[in-house]
Each structure stands twice: as structure tokens, then as C-alpha cells.
N, C-alpha and C. Protein backbone atom coordinates (compact mmCIF):
# COMPACT_ATOMS: atom_id res chain seq x y z
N UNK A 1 95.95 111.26 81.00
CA UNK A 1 96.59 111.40 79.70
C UNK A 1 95.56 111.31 78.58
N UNK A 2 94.16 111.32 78.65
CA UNK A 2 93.35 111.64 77.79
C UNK A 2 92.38 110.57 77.67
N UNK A 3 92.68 109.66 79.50
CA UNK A 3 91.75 108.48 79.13
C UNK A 3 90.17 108.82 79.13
N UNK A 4 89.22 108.00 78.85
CA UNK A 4 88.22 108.04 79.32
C UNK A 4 87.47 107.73 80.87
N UNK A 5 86.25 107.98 80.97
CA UNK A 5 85.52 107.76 81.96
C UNK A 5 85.55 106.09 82.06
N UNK A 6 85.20 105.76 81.10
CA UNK A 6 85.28 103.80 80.82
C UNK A 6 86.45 103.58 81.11
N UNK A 7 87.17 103.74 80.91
CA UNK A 7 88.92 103.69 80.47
C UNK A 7 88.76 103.67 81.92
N UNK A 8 88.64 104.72 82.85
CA UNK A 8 89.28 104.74 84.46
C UNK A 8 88.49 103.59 85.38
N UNK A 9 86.97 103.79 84.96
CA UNK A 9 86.35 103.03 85.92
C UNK A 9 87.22 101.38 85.52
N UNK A 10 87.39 100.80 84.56
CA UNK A 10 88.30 99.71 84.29
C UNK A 10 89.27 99.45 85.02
N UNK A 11 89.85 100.72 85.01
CA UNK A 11 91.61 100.62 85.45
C UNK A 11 91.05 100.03 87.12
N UNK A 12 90.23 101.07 87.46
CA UNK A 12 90.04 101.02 89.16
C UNK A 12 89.50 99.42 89.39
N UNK A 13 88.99 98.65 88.55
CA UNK A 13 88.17 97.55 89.06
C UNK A 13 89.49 96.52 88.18
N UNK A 14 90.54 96.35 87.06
CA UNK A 14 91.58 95.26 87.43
C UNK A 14 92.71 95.92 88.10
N UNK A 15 92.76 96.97 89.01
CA UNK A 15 93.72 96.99 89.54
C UNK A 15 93.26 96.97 90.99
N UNK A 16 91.87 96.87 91.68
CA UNK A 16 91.45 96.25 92.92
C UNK A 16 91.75 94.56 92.91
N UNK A 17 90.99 94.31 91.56
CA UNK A 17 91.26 93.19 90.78
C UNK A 17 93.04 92.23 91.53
N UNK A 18 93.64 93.02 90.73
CA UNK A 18 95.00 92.75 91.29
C UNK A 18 95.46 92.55 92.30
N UNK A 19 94.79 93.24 92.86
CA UNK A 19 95.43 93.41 94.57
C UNK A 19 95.74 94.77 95.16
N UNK A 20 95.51 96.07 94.48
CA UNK A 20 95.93 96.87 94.48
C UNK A 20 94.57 97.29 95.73
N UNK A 21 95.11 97.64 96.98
CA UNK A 21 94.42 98.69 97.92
C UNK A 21 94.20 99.95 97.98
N UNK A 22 94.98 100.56 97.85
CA UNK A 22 95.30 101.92 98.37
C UNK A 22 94.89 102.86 96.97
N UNK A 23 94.29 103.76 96.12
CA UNK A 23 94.83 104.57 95.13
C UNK A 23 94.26 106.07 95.50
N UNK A 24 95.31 106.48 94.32
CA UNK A 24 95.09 107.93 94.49
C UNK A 24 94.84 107.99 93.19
N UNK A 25 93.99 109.19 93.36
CA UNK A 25 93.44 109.38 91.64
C UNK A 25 93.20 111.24 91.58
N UNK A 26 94.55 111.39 89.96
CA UNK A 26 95.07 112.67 90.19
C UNK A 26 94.50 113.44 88.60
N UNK A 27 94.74 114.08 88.52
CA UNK A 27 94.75 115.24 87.07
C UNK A 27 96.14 115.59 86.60
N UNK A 28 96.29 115.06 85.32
CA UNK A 28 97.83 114.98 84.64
C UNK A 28 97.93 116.45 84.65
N UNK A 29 98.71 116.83 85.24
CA UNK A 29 99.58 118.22 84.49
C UNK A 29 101.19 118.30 84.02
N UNK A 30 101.15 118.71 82.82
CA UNK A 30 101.91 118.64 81.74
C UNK A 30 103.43 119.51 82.76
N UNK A 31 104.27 119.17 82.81
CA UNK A 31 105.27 119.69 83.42
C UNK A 31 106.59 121.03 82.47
N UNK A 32 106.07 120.41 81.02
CA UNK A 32 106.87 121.51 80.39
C UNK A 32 106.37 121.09 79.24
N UNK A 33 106.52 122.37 78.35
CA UNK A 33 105.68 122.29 76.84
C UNK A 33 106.24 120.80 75.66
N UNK A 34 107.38 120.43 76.61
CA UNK A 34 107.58 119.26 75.37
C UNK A 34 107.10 118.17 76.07
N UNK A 35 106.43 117.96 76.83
CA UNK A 35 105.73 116.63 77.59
C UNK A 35 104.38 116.78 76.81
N UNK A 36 103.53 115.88 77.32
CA UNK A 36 102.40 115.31 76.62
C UNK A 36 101.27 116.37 76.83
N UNK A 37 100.88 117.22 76.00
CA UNK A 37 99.60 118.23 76.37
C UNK A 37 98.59 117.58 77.03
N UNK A 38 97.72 118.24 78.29
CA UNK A 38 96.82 118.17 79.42
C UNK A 38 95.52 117.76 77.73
N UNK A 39 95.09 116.86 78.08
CA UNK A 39 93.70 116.48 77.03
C UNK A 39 92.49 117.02 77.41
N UNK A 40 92.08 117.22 78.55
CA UNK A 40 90.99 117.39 78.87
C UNK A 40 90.97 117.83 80.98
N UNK A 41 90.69 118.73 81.61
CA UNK A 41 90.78 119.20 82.55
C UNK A 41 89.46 118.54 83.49
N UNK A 42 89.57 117.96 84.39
CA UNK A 42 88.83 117.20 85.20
C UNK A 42 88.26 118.03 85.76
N UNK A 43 86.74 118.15 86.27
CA UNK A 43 86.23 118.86 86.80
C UNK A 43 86.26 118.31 88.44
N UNK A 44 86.17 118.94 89.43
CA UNK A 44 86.24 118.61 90.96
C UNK A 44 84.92 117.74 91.01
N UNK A 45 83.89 117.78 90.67
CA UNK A 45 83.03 116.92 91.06
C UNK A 45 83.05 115.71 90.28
N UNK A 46 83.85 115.59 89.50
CA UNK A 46 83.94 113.96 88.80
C UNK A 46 85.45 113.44 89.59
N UNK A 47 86.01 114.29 90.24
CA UNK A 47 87.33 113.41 91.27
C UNK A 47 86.33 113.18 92.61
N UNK A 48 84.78 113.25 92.89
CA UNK A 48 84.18 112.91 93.90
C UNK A 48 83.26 111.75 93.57
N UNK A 49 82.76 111.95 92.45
CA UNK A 49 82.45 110.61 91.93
C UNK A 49 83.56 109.34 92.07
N UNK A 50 84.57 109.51 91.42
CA UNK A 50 85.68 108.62 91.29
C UNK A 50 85.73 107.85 92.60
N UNK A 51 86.25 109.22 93.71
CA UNK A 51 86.57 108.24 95.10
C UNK A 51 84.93 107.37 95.57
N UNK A 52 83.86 108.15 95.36
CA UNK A 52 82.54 107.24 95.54
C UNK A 52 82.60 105.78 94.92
N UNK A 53 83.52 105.66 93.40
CA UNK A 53 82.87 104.83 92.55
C UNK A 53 84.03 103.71 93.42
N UNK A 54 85.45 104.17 93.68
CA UNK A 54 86.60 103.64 94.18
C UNK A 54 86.08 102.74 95.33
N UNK A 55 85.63 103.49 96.34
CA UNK A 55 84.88 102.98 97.68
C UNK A 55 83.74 102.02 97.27
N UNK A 56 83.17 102.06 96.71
CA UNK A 56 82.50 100.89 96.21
C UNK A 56 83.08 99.89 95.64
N UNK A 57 84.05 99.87 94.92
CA UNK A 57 84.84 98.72 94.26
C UNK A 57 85.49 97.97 95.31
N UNK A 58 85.92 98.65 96.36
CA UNK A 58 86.29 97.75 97.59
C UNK A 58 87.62 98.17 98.09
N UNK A 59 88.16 99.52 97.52
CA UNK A 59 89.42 100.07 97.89
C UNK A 59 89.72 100.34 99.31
N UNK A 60 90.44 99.95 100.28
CA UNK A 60 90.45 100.59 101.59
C UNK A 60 91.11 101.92 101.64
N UNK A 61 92.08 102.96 100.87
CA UNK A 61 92.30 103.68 100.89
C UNK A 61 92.01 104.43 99.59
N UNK A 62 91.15 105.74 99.71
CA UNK A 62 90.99 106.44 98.26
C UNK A 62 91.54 108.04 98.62
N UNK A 63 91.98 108.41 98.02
CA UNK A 63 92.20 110.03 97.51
C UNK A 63 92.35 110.20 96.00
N UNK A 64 91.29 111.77 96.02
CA UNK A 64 90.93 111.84 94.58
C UNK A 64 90.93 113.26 94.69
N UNK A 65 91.70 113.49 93.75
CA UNK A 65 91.34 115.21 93.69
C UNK A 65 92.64 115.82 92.44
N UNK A 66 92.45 116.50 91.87
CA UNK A 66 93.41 117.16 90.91
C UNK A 66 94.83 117.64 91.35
N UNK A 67 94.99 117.99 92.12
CA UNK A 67 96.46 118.07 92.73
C UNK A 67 97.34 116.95 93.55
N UNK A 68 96.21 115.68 93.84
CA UNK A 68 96.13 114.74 94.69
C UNK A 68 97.49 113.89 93.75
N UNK A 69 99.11 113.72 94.63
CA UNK A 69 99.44 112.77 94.52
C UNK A 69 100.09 111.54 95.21
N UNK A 70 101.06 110.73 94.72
CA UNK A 70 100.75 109.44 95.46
C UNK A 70 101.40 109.92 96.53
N UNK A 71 102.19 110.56 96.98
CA UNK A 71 102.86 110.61 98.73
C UNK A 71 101.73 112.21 99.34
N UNK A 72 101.34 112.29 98.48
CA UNK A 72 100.01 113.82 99.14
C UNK A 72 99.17 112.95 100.19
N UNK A 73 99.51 112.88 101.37
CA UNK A 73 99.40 113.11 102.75
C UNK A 73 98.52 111.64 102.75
N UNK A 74 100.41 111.00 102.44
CA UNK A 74 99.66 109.61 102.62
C UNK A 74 99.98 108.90 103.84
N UNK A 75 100.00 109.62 104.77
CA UNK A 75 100.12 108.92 106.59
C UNK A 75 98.18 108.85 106.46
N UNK A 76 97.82 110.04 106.05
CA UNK A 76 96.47 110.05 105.82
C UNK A 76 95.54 108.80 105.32
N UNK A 77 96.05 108.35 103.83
CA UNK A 77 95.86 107.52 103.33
C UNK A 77 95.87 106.10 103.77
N UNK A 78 97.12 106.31 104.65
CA UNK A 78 97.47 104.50 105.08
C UNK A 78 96.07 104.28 106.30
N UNK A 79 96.12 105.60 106.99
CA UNK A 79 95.41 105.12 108.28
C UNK A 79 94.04 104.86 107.99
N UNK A 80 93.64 105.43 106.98
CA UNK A 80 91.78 105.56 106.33
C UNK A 80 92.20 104.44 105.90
N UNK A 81 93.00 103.16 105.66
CA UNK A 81 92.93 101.79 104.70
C UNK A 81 92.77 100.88 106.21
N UNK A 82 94.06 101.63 107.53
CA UNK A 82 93.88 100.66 108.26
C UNK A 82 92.57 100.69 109.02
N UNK A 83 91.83 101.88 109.51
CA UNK A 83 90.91 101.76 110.12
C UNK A 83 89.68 100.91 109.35
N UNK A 84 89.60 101.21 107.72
CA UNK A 84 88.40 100.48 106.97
C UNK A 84 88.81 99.05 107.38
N UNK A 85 90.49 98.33 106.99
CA UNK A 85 90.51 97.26 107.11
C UNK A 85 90.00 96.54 108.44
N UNK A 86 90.04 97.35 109.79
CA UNK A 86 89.48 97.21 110.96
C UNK A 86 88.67 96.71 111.19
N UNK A 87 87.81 96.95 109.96
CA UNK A 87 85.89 97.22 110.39
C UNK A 87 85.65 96.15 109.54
N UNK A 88 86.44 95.04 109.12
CA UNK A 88 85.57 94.58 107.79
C UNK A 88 85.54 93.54 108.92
């Protein structure tokens, strides 16, 4: 919705913070002209940074990508959290 780069890396580190495991990290698209205009269009290689920066913060499950949302092939998701949680 027009956050920043600061703005996200934040969100991702008090909401690991929290307790939060699992995220997905998506690109707002505006669903009809009276919803909130798209601010700025994410480029694909900064949703690869993200899941890099995510995986470092200590997330066991990341998906990142512009179409990426929260039930987008999250049998996927759960099992990449349980196998990391496996290994720790």
C-alpha cells in the first residue's frame, strides 16, 4: 500500500518478533478503481531479496513473489516451515 523498504524490513522483524512463523510477502493489486491506487510496482528481484532478508530473520516458512498469496500453495509453505523446524 505504498510502504517503504524500511517500513517492510520492520514489519518482518516485529512480526517474527511476535511470534509470527510463516509469511507471505505479496504486491497490492488494486481490485477496482475505487480501492486504494497500486503506489509503486515491485520489481521480482526485490520479492527475492525480501524472502533472503525473511530467512535470515528466522522465519521457517517464506513465500515472496507478486502474485504470492496467503493460501498460494500453502501445503507448500507449511511443509518448508516443518522441515526447517526439523533441522534446528
Amino acid at each position: 500500500m505504498g510502504e517503504t523498504r524500511e517500513e517492510v524490513t520492520q514489519a518482518l522483524v516485529d512480526l517474527h518478533a511476535a511470534g509470527c512463523d510463516l509469511i507471505t510477502i505479496t504486491q497490492y493489486l488494486r481490485p477496482t478503481p475505487k480501492h486504494h491506487p497500486v503506489e509503486r510496482w515491485v520489481k521480482p528481484n526485490e520479492f527475492v531479496e525480501l524472502s533472503a532478508e525473511a530467512n535470515e530473520i528466522g522465519f521457517a516458512g517464506v513465500m515472496s513473489g507478486p502474485l504470492v498469496r496467503s493460501s498460494y500453495r500453502a501445503g507448500r509453505l507449511y511443509k518448508q516451515a516443518q522441515e526447517k523446524r526439523a533441522n534446528i
